[in-house]
N, C-alpha and C. Protein backbone atom coordinates (compact mmCIF):
# COMPACT_ATOMS: atom_id res chain seq x y z
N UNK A 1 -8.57 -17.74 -5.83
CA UNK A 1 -9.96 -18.08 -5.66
C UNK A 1 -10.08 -19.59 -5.83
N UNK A 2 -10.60 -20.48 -5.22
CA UNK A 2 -10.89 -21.42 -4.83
C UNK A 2 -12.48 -22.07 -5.04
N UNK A 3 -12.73 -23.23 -5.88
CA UNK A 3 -14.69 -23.29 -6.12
C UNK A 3 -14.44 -25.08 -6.30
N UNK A 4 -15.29 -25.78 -5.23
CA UNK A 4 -15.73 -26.98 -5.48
C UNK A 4 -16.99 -27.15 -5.69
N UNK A 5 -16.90 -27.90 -6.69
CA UNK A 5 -17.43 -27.98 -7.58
C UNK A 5 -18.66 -29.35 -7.83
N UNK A 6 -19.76 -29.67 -7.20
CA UNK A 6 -20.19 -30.56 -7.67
C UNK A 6 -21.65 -30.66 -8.80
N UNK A 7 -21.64 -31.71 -9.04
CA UNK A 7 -22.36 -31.91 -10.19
C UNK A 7 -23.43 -32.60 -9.29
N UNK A 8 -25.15 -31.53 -9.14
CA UNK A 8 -26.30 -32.49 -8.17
C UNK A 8 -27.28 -32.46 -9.11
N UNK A 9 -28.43 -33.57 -8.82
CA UNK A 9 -29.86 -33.53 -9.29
C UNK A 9 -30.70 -32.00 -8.56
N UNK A 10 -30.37 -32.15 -7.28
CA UNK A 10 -30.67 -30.98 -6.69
C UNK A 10 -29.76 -30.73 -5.85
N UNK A 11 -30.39 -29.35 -5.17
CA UNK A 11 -29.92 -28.35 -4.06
C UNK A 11 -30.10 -27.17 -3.62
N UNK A 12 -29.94 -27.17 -2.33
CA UNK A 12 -30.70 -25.88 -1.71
C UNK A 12 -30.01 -25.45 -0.28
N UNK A 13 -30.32 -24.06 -0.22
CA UNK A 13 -29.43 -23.34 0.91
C UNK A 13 -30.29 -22.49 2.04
N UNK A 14 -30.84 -22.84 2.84
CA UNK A 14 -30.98 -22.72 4.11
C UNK A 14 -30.59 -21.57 5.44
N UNK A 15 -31.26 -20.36 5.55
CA UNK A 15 -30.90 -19.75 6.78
C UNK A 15 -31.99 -19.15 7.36
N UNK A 16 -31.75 -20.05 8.76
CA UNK A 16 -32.62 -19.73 9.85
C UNK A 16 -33.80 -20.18 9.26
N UNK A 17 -33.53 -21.79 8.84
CA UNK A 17 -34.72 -22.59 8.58
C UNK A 17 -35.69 -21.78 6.80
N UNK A 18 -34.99 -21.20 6.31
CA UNK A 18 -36.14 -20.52 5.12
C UNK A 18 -34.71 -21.32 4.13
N UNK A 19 -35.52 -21.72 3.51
CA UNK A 19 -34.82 -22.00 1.73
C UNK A 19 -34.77 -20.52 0.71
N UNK A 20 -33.16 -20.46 0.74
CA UNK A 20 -33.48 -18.70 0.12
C UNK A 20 -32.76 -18.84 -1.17
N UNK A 21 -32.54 -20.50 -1.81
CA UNK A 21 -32.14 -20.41 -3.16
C UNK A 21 -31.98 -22.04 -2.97
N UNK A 22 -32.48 -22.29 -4.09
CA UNK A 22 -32.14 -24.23 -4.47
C UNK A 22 -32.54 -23.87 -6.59
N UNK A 23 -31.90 -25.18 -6.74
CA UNK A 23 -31.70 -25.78 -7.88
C UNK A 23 -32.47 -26.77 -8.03
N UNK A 24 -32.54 -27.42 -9.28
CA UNK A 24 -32.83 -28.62 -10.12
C UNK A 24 -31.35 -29.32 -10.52
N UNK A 25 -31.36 -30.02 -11.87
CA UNK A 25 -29.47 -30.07 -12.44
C UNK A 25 -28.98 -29.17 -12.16
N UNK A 26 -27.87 -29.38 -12.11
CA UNK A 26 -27.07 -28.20 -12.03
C UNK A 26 -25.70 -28.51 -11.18
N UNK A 27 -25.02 -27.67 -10.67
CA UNK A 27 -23.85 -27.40 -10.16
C UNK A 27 -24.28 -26.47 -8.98
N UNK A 28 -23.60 -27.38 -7.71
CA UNK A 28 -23.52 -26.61 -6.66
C UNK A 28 -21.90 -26.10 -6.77
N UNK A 29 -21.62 -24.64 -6.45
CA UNK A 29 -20.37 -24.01 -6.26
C UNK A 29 -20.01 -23.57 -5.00
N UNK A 30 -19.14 -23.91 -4.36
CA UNK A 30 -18.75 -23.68 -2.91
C UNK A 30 -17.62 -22.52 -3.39
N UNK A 31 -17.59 -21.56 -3.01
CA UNK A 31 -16.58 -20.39 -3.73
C UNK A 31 -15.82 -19.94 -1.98
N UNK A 32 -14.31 -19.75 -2.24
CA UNK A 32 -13.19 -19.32 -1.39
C UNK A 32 -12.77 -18.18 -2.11
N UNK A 33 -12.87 -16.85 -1.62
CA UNK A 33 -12.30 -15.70 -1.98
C UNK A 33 -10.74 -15.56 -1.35
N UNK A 34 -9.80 -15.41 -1.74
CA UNK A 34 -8.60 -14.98 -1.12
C UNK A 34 -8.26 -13.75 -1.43
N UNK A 35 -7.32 -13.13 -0.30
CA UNK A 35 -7.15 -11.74 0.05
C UNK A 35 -6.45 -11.33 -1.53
N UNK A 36 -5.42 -11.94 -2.25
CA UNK A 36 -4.98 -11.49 -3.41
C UNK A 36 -5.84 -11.76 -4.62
N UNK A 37 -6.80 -12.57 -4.80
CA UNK A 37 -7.71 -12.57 -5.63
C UNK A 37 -8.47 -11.23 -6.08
N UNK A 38 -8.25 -10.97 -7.68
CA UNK A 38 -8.79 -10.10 -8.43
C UNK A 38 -9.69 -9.99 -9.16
N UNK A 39 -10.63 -9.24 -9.84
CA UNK A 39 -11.64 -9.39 -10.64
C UNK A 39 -11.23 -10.20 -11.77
N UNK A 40 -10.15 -10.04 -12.65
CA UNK A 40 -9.55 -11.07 -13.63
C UNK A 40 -9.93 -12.56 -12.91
N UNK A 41 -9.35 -13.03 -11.74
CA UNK A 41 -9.59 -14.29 -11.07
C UNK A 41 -11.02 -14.89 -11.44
N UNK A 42 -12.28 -13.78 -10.71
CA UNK A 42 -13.29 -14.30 -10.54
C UNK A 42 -14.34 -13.84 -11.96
N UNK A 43 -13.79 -13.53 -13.21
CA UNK A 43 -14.04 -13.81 -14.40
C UNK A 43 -13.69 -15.30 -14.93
N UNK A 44 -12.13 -15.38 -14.83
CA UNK A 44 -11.83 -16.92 -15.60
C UNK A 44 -12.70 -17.93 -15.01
N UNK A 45 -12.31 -17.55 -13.27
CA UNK A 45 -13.08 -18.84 -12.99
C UNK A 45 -14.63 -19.28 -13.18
N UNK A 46 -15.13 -17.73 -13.13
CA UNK A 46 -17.19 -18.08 -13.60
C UNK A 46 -16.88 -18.30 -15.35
N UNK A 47 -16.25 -18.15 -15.79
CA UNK A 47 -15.76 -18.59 -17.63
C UNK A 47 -15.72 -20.27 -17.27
N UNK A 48 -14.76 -20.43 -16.85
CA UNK A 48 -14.78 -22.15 -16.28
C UNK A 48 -15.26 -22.84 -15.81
N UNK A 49 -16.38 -22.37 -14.70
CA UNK A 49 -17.07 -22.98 -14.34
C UNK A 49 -18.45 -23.32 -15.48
N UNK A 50 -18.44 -22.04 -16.13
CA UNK A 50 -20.14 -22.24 -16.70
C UNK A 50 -19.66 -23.41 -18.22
N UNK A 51 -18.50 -23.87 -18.73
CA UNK A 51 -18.01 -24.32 -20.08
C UNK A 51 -17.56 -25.55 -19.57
N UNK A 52 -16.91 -25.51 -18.02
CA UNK A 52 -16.47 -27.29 -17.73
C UNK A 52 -17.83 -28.52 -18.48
N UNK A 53 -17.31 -29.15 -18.78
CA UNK A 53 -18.30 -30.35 -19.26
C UNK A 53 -17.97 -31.48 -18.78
N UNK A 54 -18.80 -31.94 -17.42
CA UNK A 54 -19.02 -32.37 -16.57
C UNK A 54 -20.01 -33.24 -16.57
N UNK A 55 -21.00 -32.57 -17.81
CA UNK A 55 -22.55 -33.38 -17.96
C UNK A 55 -22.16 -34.34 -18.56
N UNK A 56 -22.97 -36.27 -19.09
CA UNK A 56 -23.02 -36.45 -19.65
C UNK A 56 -24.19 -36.41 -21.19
N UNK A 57 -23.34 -36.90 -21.73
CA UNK A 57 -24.01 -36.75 -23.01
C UNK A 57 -24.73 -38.22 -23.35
N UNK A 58 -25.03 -38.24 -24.90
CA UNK A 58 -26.23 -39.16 -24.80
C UNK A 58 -25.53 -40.65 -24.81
N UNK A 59 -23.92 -40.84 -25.31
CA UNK A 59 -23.38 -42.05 -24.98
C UNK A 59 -22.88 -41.86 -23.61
N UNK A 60 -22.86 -41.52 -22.71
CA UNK A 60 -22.63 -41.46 -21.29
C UNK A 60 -21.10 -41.40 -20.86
N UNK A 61 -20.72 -40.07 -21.83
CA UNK A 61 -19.33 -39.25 -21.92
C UNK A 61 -19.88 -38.17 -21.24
N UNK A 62 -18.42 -37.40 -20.15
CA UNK A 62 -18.69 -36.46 -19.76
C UNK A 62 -18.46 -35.63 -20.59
N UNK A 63 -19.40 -34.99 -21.39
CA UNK A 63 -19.05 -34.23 -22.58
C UNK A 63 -20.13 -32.59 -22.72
N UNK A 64 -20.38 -32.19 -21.86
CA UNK A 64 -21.37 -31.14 -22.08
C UNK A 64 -21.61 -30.64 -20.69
N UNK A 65 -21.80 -29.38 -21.05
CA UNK A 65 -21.10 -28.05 -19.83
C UNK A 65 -23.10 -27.98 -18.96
N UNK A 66 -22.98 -27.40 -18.05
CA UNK A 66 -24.34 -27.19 -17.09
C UNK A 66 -25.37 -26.41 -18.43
N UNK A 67 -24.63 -25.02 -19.02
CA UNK A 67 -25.49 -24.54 -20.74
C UNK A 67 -26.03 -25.17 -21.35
N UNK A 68 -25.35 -26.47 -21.84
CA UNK A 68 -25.56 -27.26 -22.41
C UNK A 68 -26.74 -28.41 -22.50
N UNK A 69 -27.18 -28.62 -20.97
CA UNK A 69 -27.92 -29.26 -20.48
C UNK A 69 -28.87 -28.15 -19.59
N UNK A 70 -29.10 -26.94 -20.30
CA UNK A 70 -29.77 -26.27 -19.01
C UNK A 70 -30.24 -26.21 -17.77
N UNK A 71 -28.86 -25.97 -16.70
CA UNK A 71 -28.80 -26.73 -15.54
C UNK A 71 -28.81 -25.19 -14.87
N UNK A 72 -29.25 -25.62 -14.11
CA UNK A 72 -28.28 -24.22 -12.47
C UNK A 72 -27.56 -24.00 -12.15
N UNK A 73 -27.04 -23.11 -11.40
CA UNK A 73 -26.01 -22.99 -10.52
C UNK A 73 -26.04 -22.45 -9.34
N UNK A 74 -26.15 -22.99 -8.07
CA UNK A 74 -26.49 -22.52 -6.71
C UNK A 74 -24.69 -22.22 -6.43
N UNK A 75 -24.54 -20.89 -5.70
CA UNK A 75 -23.13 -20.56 -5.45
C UNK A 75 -23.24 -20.11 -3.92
N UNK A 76 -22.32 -20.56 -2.82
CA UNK A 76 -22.27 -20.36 -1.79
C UNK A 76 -21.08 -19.66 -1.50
N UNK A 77 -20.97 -18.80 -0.87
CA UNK A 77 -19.80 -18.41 0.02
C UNK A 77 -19.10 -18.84 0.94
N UNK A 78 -18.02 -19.38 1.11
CA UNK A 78 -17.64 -20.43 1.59
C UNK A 78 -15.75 -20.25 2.05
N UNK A 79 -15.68 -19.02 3.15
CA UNK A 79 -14.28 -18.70 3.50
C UNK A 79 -13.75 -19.92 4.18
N UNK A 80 -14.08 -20.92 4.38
CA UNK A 80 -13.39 -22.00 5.00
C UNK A 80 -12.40 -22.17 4.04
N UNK A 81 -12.75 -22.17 2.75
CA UNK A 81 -11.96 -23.18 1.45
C UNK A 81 -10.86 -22.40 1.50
N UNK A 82 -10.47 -21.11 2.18
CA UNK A 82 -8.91 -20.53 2.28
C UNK A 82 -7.86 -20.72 3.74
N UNK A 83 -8.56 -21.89 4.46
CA UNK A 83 -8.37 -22.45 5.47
C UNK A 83 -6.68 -22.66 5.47
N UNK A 84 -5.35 -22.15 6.05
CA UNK A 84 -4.43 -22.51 5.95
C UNK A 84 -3.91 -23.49 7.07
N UNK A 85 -3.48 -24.60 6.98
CA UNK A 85 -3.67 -25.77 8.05
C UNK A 85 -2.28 -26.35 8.19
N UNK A 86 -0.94 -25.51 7.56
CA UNK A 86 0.32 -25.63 7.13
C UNK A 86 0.32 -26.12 8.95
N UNK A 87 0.08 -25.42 10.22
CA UNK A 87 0.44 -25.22 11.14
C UNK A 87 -0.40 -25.73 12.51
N UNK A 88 0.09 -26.44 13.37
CA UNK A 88 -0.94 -26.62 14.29
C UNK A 88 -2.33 -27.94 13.84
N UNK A 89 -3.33 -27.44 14.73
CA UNK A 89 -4.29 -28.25 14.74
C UNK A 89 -5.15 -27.78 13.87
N UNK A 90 -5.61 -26.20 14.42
CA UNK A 90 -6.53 -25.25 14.49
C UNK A 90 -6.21 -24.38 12.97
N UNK A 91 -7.17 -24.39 12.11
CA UNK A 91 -7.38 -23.87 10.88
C UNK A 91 -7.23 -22.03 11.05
N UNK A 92 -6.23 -21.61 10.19
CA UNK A 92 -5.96 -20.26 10.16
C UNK A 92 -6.67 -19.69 8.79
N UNK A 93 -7.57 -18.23 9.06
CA UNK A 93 -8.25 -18.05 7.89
C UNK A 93 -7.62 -16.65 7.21
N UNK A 94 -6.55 -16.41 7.55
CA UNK A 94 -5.76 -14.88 7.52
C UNK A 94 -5.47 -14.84 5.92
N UNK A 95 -5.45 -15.90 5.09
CA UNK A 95 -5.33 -15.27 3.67
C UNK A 95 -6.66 -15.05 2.88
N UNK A 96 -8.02 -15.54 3.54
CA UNK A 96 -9.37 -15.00 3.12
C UNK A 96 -9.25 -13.45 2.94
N UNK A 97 -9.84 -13.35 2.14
CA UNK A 97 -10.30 -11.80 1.30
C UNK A 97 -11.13 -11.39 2.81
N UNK A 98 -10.77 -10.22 2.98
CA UNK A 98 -11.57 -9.40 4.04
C UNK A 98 -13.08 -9.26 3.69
N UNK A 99 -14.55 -9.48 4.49
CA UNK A 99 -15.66 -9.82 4.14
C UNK A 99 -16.08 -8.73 3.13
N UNK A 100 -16.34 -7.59 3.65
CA UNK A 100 -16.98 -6.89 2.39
C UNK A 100 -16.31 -6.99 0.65
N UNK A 101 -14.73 -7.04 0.49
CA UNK A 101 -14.35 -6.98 -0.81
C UNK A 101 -14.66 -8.72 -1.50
N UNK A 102 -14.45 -9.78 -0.39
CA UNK A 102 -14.90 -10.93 -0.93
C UNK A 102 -16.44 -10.99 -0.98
N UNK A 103 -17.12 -10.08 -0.37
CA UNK A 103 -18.49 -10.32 -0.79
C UNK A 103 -18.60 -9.59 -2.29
N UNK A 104 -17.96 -8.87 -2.71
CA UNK A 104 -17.99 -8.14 -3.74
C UNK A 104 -17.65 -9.16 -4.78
N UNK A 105 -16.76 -10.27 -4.78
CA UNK A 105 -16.10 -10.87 -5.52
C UNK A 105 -16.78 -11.95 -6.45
N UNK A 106 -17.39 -12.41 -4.55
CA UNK A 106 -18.60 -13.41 -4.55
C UNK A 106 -20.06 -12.96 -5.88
N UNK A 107 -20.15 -11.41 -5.50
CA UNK A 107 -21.63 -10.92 -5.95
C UNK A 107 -20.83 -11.10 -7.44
N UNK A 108 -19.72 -10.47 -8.06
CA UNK A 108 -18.96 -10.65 -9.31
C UNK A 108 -18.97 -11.86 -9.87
N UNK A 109 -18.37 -12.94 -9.08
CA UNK A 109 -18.80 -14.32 -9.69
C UNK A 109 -19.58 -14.54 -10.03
N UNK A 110 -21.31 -14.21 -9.56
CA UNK A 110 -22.43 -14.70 -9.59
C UNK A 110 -22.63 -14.41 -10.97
N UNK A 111 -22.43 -13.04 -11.13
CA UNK A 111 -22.89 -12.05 -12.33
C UNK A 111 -21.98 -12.43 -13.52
N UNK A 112 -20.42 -13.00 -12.94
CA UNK A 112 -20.45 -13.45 -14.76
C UNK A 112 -21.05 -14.96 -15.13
N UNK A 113 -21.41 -15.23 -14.31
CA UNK A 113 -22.03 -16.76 -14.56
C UNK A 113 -23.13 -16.38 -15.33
N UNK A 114 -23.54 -15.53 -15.06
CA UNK A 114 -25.08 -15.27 -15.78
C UNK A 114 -24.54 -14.72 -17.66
N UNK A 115 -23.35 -13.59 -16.97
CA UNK A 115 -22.76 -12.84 -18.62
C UNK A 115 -22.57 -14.41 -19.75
N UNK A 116 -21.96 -15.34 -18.44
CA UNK A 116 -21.36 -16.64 -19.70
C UNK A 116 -22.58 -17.33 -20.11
N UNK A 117 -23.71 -17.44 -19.52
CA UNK A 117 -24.76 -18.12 -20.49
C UNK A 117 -25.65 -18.87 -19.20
N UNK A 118 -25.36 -18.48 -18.27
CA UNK A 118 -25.69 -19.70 -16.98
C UNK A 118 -27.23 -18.65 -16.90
N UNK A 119 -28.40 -18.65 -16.74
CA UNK A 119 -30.20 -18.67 -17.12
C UNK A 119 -30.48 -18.16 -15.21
N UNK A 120 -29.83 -19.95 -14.78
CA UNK A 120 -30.32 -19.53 -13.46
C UNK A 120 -29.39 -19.55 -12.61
N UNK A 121 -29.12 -18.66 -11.64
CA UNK A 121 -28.11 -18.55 -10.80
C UNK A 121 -28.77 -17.84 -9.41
N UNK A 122 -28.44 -19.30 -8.51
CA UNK A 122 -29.23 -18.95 -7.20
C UNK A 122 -27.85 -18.72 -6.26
N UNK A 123 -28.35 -17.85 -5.04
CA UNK A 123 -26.99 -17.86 -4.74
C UNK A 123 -27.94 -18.03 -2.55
N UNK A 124 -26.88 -18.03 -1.66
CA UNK A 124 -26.73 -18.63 -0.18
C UNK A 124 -26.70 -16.84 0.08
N UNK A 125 -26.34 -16.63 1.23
CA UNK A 125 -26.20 -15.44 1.92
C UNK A 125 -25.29 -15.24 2.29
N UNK A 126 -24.15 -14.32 1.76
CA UNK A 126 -22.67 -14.23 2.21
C UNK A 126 -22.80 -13.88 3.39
N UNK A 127 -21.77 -14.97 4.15
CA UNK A 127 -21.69 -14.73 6.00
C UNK A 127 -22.61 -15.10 6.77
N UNK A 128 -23.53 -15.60 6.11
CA UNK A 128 -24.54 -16.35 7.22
C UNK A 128 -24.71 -17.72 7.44
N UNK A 129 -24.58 -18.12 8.84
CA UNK A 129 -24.86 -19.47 8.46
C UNK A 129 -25.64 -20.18 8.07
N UNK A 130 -25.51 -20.90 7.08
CA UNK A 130 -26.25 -21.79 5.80
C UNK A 130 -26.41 -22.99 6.16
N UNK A 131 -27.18 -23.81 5.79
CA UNK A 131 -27.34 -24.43 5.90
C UNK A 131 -27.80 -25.47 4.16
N UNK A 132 -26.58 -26.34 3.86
CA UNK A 132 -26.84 -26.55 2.52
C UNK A 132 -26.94 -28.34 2.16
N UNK A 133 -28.05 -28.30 1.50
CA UNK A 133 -28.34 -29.64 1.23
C UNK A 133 -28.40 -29.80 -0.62
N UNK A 134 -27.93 -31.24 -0.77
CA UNK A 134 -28.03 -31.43 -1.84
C UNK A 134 -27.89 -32.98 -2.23
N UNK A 135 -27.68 -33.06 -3.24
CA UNK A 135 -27.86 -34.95 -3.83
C UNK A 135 -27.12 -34.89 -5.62
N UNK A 136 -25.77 -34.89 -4.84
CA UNK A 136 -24.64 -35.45 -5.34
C UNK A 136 -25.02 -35.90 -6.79
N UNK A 137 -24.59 -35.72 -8.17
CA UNK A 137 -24.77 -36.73 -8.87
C UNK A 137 -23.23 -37.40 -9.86
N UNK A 138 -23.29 -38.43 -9.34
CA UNK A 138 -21.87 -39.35 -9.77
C UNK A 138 -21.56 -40.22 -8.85
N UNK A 139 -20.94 -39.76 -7.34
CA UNK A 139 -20.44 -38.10 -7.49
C UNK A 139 -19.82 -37.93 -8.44
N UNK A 140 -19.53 -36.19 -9.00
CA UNK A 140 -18.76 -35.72 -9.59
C UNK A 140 -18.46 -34.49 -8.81
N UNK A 141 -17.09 -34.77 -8.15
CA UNK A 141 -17.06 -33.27 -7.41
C UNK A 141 -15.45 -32.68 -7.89
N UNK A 142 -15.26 -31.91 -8.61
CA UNK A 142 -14.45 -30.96 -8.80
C UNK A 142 -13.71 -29.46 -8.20
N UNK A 143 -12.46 -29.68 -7.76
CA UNK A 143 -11.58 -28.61 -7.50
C UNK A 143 -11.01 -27.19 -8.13
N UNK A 144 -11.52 -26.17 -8.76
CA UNK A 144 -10.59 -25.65 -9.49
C UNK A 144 -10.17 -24.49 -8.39
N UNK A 145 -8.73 -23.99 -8.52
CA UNK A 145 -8.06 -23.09 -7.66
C UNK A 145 -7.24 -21.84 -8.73
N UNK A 146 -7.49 -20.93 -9.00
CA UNK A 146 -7.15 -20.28 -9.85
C UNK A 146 -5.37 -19.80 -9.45
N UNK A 147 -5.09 -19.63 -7.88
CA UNK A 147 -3.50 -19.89 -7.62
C UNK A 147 -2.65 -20.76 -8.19
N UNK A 148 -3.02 -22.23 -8.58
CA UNK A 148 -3.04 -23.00 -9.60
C UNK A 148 -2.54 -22.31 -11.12
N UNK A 149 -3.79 -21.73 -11.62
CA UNK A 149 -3.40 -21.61 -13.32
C UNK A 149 -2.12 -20.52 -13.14
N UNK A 150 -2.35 -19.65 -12.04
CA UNK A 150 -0.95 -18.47 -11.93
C UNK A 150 -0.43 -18.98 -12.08
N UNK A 151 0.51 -19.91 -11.34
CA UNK A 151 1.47 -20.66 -11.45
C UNK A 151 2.36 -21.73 -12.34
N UNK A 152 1.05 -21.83 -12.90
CA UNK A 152 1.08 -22.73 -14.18
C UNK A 152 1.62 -21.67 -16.23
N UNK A 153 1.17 -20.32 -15.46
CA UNK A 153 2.05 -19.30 -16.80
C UNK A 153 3.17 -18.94 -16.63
């Protein structure tokens, strides 16, 4: 599982012209489901996402998590981010999670964001095209890839 990660003043997600979820502070999450990704996956990573401390604090250290600063979290679905590009020109999407179980994964993420302490959690429309606007703040934009920590035990 795959989530970039930025840190905005705002943001909001867009289909067929209607705003069907925006933020204030907060964290926009661009989420990549992959076909081997498990519910364990998309626990650690809504654990990590909602505790990263990203915010600053009052000496202007990044020292305090979106909780912390009672922020948002707008989460999009976003199968591009399993884009394999090893080959060719043309982006191959064959290790994306098949739509319905990554929509499941997606709806899972949302829900432990909320279990870890996250208030508001807006979310885009899995599979539709979106349309997403927002305003960056730093930037601070962050990568985490949970294929990564596997690899790393």
């Amino acid at each position: 599982m795959k989530a970039v990660i930025q840190r905005v003043k705002n943001a909001s997600v867009s289909v067929d012209g209607k705003v069907i979820g925006s933020i204030d502070k907060g964290l926009l999450v661009l989420l990549g489901v992959y076909e081997n990704d498990t519910e364990a996956d998309t626990e650690i990573l809504a654990k990590k996402v909602s505790s990263l401390r990203i915010f600053c604090d009052m000496y202007d250290k990044m020292n305090l998590s979106v909780i912390d600063v009672d922020g948002s979290v707008l989460v999009i679905s976003n199968f591009t981010l399993c884009a394999d590009t090893k080959k060719g020109n043309r982006p191959s999407f064959t290790l994306a999670k098949e739509p319905v179980a990554a929509n499941l994964e997606y709806e899972r993420f949302c829900e432990f964001l909320k279990v870890n302490g996250i208030k508001n959690v807006q979310k885009g429309e899995f599979g539709a095209d979106m349309k997403v606007e927002l305003l960056n703040d730093g930037p601070v934009t962050i990568i985490l890839d949970t294929e990564i920590w596997r690899k790393d035990k």
